[in-house]
Protein backbone atom coordinates (compact mmCIF):
# COMPACT_ATOMS: atom_id res chain seq x y z
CA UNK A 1 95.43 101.29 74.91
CA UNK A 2 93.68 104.37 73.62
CA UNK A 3 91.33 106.09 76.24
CA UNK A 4 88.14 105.50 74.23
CA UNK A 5 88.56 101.42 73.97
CA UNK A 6 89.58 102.21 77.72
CA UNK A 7 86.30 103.69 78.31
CA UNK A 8 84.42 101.20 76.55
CA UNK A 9 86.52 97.63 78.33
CA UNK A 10 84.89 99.48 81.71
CA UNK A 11 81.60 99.83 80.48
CA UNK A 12 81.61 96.07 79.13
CA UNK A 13 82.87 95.19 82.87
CA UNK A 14 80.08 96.75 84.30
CA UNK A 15 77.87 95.17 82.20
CA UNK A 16 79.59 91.99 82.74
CA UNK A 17 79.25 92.44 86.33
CA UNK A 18 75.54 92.83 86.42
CA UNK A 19 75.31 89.73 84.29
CA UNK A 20 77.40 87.77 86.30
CA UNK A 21 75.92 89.19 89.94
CA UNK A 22 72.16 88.03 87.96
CA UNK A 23 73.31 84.29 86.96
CA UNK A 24 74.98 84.01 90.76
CA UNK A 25 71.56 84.99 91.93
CA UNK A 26 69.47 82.72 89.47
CA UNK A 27 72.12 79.48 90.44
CA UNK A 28 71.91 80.39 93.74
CA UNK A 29 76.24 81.01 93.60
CA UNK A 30 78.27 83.42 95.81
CA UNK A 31 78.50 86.62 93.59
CA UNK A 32 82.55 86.39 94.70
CA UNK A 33 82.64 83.16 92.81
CA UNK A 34 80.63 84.07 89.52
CA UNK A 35 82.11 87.22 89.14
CA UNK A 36 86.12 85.46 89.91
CA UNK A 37 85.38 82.67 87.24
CA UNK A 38 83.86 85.16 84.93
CA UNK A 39 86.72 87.58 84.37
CA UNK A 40 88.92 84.81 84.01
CA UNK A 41 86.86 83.59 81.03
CA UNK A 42 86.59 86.48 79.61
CA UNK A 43 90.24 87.20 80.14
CA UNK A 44 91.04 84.45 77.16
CA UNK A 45 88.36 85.67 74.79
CA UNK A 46 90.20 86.67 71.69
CA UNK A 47 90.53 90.18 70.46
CA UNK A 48 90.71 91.32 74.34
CA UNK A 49 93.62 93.06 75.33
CA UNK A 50 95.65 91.17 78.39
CA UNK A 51 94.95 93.36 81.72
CA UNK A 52 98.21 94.22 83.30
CA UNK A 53 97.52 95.64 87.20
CA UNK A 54 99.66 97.80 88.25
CA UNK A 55 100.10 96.46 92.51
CA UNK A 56 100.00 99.95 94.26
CA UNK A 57 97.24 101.81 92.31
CA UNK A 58 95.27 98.68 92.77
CA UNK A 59 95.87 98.71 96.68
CA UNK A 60 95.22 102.43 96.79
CA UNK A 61 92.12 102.83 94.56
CA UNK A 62 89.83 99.78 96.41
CA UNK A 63 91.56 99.04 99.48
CA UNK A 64 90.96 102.40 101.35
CA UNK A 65 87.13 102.52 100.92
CA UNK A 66 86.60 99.25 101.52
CA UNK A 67 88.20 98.84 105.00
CA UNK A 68 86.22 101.90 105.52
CA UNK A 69 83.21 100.55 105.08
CA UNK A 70 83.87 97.90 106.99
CA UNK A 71 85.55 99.65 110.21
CA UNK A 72 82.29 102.71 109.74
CA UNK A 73 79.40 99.86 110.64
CA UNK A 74 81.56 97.05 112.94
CA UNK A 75 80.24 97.16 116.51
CA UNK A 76 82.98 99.01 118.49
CA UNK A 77 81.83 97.64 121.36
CA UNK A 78 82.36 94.02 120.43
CA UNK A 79 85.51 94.67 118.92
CA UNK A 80 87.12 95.47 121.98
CA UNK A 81 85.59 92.35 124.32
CA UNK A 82 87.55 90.42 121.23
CA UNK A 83 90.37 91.85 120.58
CA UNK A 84 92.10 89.40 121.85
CA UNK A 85 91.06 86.80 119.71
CA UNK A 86 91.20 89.38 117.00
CA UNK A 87 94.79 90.31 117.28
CA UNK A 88 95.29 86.53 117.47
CA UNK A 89 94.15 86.02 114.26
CA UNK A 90 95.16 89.05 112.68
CA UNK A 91 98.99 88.59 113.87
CA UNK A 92 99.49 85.73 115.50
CA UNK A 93 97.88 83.51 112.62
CA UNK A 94 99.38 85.29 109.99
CA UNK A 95 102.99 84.47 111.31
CA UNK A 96 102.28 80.90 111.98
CA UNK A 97 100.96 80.88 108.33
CA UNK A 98 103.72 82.36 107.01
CA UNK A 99 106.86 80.16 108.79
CA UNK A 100 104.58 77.00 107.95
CA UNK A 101 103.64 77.88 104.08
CA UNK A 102 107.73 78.64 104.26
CA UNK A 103 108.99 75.72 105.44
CA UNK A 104 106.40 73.98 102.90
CA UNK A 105 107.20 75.19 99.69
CA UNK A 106 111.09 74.84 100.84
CA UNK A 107 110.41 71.35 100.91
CA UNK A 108 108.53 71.53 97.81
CA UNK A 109 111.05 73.33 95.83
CA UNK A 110 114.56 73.52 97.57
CA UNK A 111 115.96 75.71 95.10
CA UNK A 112 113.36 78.46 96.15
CA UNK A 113 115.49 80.78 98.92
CA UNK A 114 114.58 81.01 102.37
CA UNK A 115 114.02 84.34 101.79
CA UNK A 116 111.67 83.56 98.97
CA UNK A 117 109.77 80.76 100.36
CA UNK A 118 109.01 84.05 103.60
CA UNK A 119 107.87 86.39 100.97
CA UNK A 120 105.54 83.35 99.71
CA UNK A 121 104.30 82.72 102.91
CA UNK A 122 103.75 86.47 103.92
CA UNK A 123 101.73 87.21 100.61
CA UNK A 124 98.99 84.55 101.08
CA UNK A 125 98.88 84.23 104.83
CA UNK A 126 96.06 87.15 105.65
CA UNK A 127 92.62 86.75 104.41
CA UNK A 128 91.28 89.47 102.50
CA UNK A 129 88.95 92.08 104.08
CA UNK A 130 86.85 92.44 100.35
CA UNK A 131 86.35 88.29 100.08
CA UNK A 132 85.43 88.59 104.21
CA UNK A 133 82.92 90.72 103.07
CA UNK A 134 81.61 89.38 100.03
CA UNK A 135 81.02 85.95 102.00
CA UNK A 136 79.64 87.41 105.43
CA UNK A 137 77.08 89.14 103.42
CA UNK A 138 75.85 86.02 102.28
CA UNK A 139 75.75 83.98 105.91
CA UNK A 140 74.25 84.32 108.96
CA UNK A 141 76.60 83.71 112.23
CA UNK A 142 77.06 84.18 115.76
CA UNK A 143 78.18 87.97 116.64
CA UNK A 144 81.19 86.64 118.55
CA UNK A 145 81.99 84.53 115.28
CA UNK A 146 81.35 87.60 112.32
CA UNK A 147 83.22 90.26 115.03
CA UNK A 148 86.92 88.06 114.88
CA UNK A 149 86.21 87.60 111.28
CA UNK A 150 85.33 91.49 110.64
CA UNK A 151 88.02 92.43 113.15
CA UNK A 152 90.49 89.97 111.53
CA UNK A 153 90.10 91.24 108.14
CA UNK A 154 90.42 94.99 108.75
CA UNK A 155 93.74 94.57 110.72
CA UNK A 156 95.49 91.44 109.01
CA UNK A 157 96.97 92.98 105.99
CA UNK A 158 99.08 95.48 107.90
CA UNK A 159 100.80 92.12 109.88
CA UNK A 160 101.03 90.79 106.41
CA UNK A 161 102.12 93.49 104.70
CA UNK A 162 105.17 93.99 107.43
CA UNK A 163 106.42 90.30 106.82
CA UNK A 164 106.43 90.76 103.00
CA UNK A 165 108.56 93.96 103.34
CA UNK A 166 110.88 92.29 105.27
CA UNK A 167 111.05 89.16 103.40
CA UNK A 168 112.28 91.03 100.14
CA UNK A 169 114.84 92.87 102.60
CA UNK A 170 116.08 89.50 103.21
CA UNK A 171 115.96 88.23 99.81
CA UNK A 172 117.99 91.00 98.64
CA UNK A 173 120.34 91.88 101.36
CA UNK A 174 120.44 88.46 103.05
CA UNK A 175 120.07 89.85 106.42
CA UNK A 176 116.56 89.10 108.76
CA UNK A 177 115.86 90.12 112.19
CA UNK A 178 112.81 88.86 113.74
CA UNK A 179 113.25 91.52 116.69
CA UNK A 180 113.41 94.25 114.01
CA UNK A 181 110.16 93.09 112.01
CA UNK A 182 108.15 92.96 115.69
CA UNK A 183 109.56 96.52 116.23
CA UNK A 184 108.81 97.73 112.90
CA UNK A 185 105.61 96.32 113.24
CA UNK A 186 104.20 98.26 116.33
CA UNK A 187 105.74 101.19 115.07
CA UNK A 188 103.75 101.09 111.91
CA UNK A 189 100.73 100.15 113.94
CA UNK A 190 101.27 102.62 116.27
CA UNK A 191 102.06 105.53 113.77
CA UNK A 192 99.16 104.24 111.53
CA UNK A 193 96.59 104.84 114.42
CA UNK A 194 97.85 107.70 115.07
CA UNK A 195 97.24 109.67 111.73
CA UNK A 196 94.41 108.04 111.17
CA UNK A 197 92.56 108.99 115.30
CA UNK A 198 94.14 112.36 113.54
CA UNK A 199 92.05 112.30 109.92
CA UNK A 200 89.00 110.87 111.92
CA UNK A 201 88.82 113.92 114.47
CA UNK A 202 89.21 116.34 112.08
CA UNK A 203 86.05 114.81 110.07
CA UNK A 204 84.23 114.53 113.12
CA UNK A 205 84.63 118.47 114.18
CA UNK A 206 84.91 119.79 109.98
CA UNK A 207 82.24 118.04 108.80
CA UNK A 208 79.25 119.35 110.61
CA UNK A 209 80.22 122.41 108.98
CA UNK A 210 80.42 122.26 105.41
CA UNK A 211 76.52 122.98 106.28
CA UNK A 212 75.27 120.68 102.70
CA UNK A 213 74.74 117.59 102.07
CA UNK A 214 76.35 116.30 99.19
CA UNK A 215 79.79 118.11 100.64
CA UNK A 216 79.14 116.11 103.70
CA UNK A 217 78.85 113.33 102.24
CA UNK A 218 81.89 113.89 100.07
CA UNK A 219 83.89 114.17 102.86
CA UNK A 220 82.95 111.48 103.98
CA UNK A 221 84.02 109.28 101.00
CA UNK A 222 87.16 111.25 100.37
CA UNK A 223 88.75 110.38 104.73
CA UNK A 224 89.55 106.59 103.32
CA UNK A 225 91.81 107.93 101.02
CA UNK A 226 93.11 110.90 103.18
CA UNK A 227 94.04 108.63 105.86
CA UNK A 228 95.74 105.88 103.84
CA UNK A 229 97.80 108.09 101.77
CA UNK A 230 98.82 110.29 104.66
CA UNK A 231 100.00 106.89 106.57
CA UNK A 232 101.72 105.77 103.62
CA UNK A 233 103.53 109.47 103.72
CA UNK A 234 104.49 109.17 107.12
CA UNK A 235 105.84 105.47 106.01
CA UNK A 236 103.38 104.07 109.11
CA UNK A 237 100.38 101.96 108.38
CA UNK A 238 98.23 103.28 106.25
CA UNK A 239 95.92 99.83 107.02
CA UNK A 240 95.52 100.81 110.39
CA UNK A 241 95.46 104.65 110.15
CA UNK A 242 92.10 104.06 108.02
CA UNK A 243 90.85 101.40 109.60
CA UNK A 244 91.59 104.12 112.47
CA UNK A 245 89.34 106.48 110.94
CA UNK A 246 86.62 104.22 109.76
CA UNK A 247 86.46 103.23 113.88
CA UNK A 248 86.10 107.08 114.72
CA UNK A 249 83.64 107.76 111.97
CA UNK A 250 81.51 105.49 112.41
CA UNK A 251 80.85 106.23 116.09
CA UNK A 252 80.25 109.60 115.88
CA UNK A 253 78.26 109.70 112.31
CA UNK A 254 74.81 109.07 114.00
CA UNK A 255 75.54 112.73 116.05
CA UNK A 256 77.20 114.13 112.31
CA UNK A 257 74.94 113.10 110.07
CA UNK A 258 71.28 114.50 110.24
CA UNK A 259 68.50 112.09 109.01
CA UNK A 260 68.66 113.18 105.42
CA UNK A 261 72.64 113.09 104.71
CA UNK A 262 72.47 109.19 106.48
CA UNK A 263 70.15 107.94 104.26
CA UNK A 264 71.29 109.38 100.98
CA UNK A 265 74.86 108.58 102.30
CA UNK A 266 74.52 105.12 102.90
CA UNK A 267 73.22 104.53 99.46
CA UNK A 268 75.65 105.96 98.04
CA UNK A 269 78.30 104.22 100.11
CA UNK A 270 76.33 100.87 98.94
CA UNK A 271 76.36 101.83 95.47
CA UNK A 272 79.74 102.60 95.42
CA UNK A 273 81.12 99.44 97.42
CA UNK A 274 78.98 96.82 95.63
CA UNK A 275 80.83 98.06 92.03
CA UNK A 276 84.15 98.00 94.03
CA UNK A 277 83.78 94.60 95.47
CA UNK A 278 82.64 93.23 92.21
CA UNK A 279 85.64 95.04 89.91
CA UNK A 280 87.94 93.48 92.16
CA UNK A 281 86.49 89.91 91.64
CA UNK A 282 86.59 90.91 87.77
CA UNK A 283 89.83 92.18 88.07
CA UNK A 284 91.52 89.09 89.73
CA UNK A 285 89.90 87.00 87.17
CA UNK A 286 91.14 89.06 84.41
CA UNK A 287 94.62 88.64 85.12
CA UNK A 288 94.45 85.09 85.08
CA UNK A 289 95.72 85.25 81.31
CA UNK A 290 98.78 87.44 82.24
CA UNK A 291 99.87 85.30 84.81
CA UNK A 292 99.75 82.31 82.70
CA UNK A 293 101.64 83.77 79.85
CA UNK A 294 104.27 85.04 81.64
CA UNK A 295 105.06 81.80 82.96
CA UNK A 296 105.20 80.05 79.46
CA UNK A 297 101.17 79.23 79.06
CA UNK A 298 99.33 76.51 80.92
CA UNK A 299 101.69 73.41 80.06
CA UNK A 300 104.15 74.92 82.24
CA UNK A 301 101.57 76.04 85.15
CA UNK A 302 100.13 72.37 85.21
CA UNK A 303 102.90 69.97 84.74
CA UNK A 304 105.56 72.30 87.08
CA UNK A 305 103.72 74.38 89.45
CA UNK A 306 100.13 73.03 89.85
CA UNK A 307 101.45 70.16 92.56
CA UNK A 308 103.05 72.40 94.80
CA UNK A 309 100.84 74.69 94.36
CA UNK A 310 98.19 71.99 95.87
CA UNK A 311 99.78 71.33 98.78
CA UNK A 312 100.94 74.97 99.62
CA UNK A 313 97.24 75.62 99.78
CA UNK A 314 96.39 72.75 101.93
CA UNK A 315 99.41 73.80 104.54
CA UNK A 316 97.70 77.21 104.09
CA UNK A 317 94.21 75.48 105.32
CA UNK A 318 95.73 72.98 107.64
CA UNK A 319 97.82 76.08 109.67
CA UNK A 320 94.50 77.84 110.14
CA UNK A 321 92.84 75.14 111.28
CA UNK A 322 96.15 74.48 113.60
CA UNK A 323 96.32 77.91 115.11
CA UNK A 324 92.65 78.10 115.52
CA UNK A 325 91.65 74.71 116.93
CA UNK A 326 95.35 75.43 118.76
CA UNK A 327 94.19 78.62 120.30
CA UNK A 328 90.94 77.48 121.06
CA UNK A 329 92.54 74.62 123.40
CA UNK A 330 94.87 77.02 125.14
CA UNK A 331 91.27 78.96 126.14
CA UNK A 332 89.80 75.70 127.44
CA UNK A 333 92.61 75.12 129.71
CA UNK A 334 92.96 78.90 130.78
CA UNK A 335 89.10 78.05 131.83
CA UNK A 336 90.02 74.96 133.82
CA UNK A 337 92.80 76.94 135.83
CA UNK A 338 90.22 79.10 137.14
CA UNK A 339 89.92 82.45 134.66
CA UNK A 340 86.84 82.21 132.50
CA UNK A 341 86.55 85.60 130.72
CA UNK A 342 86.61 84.15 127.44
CA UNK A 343 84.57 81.44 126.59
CA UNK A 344 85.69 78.46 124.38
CA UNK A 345 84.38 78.83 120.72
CA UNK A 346 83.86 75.27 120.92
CA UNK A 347 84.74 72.70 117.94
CA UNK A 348 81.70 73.74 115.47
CA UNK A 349 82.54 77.45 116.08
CA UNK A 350 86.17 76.42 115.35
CA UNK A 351 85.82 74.81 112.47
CA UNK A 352 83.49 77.03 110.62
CA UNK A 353 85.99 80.01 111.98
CA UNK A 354 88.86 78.01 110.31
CA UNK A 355 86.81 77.90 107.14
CA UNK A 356 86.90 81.14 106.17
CA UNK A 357 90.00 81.96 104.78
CA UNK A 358 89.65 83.48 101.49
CA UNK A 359 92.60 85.38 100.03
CA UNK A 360 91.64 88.49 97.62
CA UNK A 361 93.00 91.23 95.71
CA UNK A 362 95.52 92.66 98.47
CA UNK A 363 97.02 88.55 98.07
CA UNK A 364 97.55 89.33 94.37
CA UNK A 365 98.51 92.65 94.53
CA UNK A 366 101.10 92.29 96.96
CA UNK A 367 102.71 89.19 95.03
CA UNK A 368 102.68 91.34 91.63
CA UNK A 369 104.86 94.04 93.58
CA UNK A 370 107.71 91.81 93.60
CA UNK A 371 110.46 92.49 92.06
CA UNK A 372 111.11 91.49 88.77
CA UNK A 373 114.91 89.84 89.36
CA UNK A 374 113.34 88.20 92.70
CA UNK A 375 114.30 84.36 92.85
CA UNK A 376 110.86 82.37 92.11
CA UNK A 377 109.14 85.45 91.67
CA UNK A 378 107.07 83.44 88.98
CA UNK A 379 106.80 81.18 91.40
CA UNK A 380 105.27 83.23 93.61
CA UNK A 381 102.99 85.22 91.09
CA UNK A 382 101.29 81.68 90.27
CA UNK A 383 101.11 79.94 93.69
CA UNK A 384 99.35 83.19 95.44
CA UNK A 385 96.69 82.92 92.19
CA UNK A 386 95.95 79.04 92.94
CA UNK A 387 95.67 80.37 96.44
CA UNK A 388 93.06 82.84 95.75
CA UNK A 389 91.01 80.65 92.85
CA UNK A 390 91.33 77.79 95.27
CA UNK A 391 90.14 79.46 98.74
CA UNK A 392 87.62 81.83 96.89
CA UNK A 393 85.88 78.78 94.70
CA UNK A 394 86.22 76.10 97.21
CA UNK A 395 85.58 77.83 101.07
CA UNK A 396 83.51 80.00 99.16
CA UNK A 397 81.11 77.99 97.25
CA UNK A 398 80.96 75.68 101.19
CA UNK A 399 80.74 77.76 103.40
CA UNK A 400 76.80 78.15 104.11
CA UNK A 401 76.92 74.23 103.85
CA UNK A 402 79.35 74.08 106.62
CA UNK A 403 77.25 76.78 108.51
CA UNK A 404 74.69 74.96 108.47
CA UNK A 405 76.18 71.40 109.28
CA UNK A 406 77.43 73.22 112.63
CA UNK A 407 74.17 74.41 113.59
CA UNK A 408 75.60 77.32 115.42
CA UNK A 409 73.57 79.06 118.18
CA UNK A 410 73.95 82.57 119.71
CA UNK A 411 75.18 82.19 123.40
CA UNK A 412 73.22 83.72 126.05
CA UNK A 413 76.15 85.95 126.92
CA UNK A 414 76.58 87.38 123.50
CA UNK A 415 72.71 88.81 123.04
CA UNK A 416 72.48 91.97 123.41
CA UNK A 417 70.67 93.07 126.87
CA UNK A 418 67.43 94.48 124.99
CA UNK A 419 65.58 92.75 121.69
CA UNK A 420 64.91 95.13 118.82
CA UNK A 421 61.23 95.49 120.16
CA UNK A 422 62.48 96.36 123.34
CA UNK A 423 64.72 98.89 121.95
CA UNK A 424 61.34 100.46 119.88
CA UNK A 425 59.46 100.07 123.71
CA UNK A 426 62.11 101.94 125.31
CA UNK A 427 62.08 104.38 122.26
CA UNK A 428 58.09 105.26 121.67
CA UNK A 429 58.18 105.87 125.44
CA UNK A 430 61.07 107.97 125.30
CA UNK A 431 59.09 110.08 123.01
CA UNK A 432 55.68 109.90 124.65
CA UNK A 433 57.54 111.63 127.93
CA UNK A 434 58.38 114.17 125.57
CA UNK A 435 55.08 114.78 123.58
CA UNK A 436 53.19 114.95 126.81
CA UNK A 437 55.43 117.99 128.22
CA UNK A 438 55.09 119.57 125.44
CA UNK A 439 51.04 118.47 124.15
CA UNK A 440 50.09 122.01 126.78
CA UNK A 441 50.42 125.43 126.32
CA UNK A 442 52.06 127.58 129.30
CA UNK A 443 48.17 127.53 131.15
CA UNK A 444 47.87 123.85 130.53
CA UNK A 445 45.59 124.00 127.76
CA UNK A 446 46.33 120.80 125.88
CA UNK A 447 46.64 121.93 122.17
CA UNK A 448 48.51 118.43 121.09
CA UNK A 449 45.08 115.96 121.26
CA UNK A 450 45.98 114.01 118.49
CA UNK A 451 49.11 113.90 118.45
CA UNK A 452 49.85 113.21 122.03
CA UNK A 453 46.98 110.15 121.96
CA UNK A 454 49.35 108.40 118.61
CA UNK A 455 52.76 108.66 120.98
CA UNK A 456 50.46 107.37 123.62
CA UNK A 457 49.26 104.38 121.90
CA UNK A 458 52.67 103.67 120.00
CA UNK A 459 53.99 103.67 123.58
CA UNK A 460 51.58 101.38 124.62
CA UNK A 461 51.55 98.89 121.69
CA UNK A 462 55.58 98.80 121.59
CA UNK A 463 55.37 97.62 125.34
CA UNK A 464 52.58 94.97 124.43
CA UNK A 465 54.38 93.72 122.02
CA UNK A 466 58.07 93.76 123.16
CA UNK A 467 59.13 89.99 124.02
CA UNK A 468 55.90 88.47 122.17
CA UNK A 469 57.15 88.57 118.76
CA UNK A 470 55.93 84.97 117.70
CA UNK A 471 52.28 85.65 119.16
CA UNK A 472 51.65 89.21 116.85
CA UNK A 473 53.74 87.79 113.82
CA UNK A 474 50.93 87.42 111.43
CA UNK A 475 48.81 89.81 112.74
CA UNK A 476 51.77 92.12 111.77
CA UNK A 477 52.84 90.77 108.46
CA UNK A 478 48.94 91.15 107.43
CA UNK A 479 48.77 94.80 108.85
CA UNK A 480 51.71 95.77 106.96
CA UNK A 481 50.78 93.72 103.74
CA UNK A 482 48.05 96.24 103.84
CA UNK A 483 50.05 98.85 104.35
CA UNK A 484 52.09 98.13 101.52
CA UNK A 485 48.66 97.74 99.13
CA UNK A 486 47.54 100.94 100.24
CA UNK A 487 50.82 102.27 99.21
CA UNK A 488 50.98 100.87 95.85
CA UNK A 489 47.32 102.26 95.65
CA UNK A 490 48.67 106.19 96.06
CA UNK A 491 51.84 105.37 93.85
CA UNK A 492 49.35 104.24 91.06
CA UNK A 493 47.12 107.30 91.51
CA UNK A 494 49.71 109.91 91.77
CA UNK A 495 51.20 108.76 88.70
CA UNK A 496 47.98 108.52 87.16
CA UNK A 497 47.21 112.68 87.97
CA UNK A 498 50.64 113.24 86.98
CA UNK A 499 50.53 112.04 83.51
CA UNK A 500 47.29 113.36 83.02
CA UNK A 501 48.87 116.84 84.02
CA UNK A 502 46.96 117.42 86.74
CA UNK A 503 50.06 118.23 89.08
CA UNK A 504 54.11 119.04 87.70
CA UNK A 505 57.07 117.11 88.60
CA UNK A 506 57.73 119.15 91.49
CA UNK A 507 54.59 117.81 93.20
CA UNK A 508 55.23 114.35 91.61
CA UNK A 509 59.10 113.79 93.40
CA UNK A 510 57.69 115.62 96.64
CA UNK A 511 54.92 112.87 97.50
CA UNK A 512 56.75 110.07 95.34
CA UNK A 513 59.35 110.42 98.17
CA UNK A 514 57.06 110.57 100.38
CA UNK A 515 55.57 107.29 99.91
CA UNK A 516 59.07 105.82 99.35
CA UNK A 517 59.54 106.60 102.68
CA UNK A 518 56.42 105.10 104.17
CA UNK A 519 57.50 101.90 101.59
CA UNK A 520 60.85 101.96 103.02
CA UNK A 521 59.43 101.53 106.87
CA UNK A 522 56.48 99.52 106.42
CA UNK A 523 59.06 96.86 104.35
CA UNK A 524 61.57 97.26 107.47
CA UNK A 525 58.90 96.79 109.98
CA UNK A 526 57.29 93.73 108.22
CA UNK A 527 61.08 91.99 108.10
């Protein structure tokens, strides 16, 4: 393909993104849906040239960032009350997929190898960490509930990932040591966390001094791909040694980062991670058509392959559901014998937990790295593409139904100790103490009036009002309403002197941002 019709196919996806992301909104859709169904119309429109993906580039262009982001905002401390539950999921799950999608399309297709039928079952078992996102974004659940599903999706692919490369071992040498994969597999872990505790110090004590901005933030987006591609150097994890980093990062950023690099940062992180999310949507769609042709067009895919296919991705549900509802008894009975550190999710929690298994790009770009002369690899190719259409438009497009059928509730023991108007109590009076050491000159002459009687009264007002929400609620929408009018007010007006060229564009951006900023927290305050 020449560059410039290269050029131009990414500018039509981008455009085609924003159209889908628009009609998702409009019809009320999961963008992860439109945007899936959407490349893989377009994918068949004539004249378009069939998108080939080539596996690793694909893994090491969107996969970094994106666990990144994820890891940089998960609650840390959360993470490790649940690891346990997390690592269940994230390993323990992941095998039990695997051996049961195995012995299922064995018994589907007998003349698929053992060794085949394992690499099957490896490639679809973890969910992805970019469809985890797209749908959490979208849904509203317990903390316990979004923590094992955040913590699950960061560190899955790496227990995936380990069973795949041993699978193909097998395939091709014939030999398979389940000791060997376990030891493999906590040496990778261990290696990846390792160089990526390694990357993430290094940003933590470098990064403060690069002394601007945009370089800050720079580095910032650049550690993904350091630590990933240093892991994958090392031949360790480079899942975990980002995932690592994004951990590391994202505690220390709020000492790293002043006030103006986090803001401008984290809209450029959002920027940059809603385009990724949705090019990997388009991209999966898009090779719909490739898929199909190399099999021998849809005739073949439907009268072969789509039956097995069916039921692979029901044993797919049904071992989630197993190991979940499974594990969930084992915690109940643990409770009974007398050690009750760990609640019960409880059969609603379950079942919405077991719901939300959609398989992504690292799915399909794991099962185009086979090898070409690998038994069933077509096979393979078209069953982890049912698995991803089928999980993505069905789990997807139910999900916030099934939320809301379970009617899921925030146990006491999972609230954090303080409310968010607490937290602002705790805060204004934090900086009241200071104000008022500070409000007097050495002979105690107060010089501060003013602003010592506003930290004063914000101190007070934040302790009226912490823990009686529901009594101030329209009092405070209507106060901030105004706020917002009296904003708009001084954003017509300065516009108004600007283009009558009363003041340059200097003085223009300086008090535009200004009252983007007041916008920003009078919108925040009123939500």
């Amino acid at each position: 393909m020449h560059p410039m019709q290269l050029f131009e196919l990414l500018i039509a996806m981008l455009l085609a993104i924003i159209a889908l992301h628009y009609a998702a909104h409009k019809l009320g859709l999961p963008p992860a849906v439109a945007l899936l169904t959407g490349g893989a119309l377009l994918a068949f429109l004539p004249g378009l040239p069939v998108i080939s993906l080539n596996p690793e580039l694909v893994l090491v262009i969107f996969l970094p960032p994106l666990l990144m982001d994820g890891a940089w905002f998960i609650a840390l401390r959360h993470l490790k009350r649940h690891m346990i539950g997390i690592t269940s999921l994230a390993v323990g799950a992941v095998i039990f997929t695997t051996v049961l999608v195995a012995v299922v399309a064995h018994l589907l297709v007998p003349s698929l190898p053992w060794a085949a039928c394992a690499a099957l079952g490896a490639i679809v078992s973890p969910p992805d960490a970019v469809s985890a996102r797209a749908v959490l974004s979208r849904v509203s659940l317990p903390r316990r509930l979004s923590i094992l599903l955040e913590g699950e999706s960061l560190l899955n692919d790496a227990s995936g990932l380990v069973l795949f490369r041993f699978a193909i071992a097998a395939g091709v040498t014939g030999a398979f040591s389940m000791v060997d994969a376990l030891e493999t597999f906590f040496l990778l872990a261990l290696g990846g966390a390792l160089v990526g505790a390694v990357i993430g110090a290094a940003w933590v004590k470098l990064c403060p001094r690069l002394g601007d901005e945009y370089l800050m933030i720079a580095s910032s987006m650049l550690a993904p791909w350091a630590s990933y591609l240093l892991g994958e150097t090392f031949h360790v994890s480079g899942v975990i040694a980002t995932v690592t980093t994004g951990l590391i990062c994202g505690w220390y950023q709020h000492s790293v980062f002043s006030a103006a690099v986090r803001m401008r940062g984290t809209s450029f992180w959002a920027v940059m991670i809603f385009l990724m999310e949705a090019t990997v949507f388009m991209l999966i769609g898009s090779s719909l058509r490739g898929v199909v042709e190399r099999v021998g067009g849809f005739g073949v895919v439907l009268n072969q392959m789509a039956v097995p296919v069916l039921l692979i991705l029901l044993a797919l549900t049904l071992a989630r559901f197993l190991w979940i509802f499974g594990a969930d008894a084992i915690t109940v009975i643990v409770n009974r014998l007398g050690y009750r550190r760990y609640a019960p999710l409880g059969a609603r929690s379950a079942t919405v937990l077991s719901w939300t298994g959609m398989r992504g790009v690292v799915t399909l770009a794991v099962a185009l790295s086979v090898p070409e002369d690998f038994p069933g690899r077509d096979f393979i190719l078209v069953t982890a593409f049912g698995v991803i259409l089928g999980t993505v438009l069905i789990q997807g497009m139910t999900l916030g139904r099934v939320i809301h059928w379970a009617k899921l509730e925030e146990p006491d023991h999972e609230r954090p100790r303080l409310s968010m108007s607490q937290a602002e109590a705790s805060m204004a009076q934090a900086q009241a103490r200071v104000v008022e050491q500070l409000a007097y000159d050495e002979d105690g002459t107060l010089i501060h009036p003013q602003l010592l009687e506003r930290y004063r009264h914000r101190a007070v007002i934040s302790a009226d009002y912490a823990g009686q929400e529901h009594h101030y609620a329209d009092r405070l929408h209507a106060h901030f309403d105004l706020v917002l009018e009296a904003i708009a007010a001084g954003r017509t007006e300065l516009l108004r002197l600007h283009r009558a060229g009363d003041i340059d564009e200097d003085t223009l951006q300086e008090l535009e941002r200004d009252l983007d900023l007041e916008e920003l927290s009078a919108i925040s305050a009123k939500a």
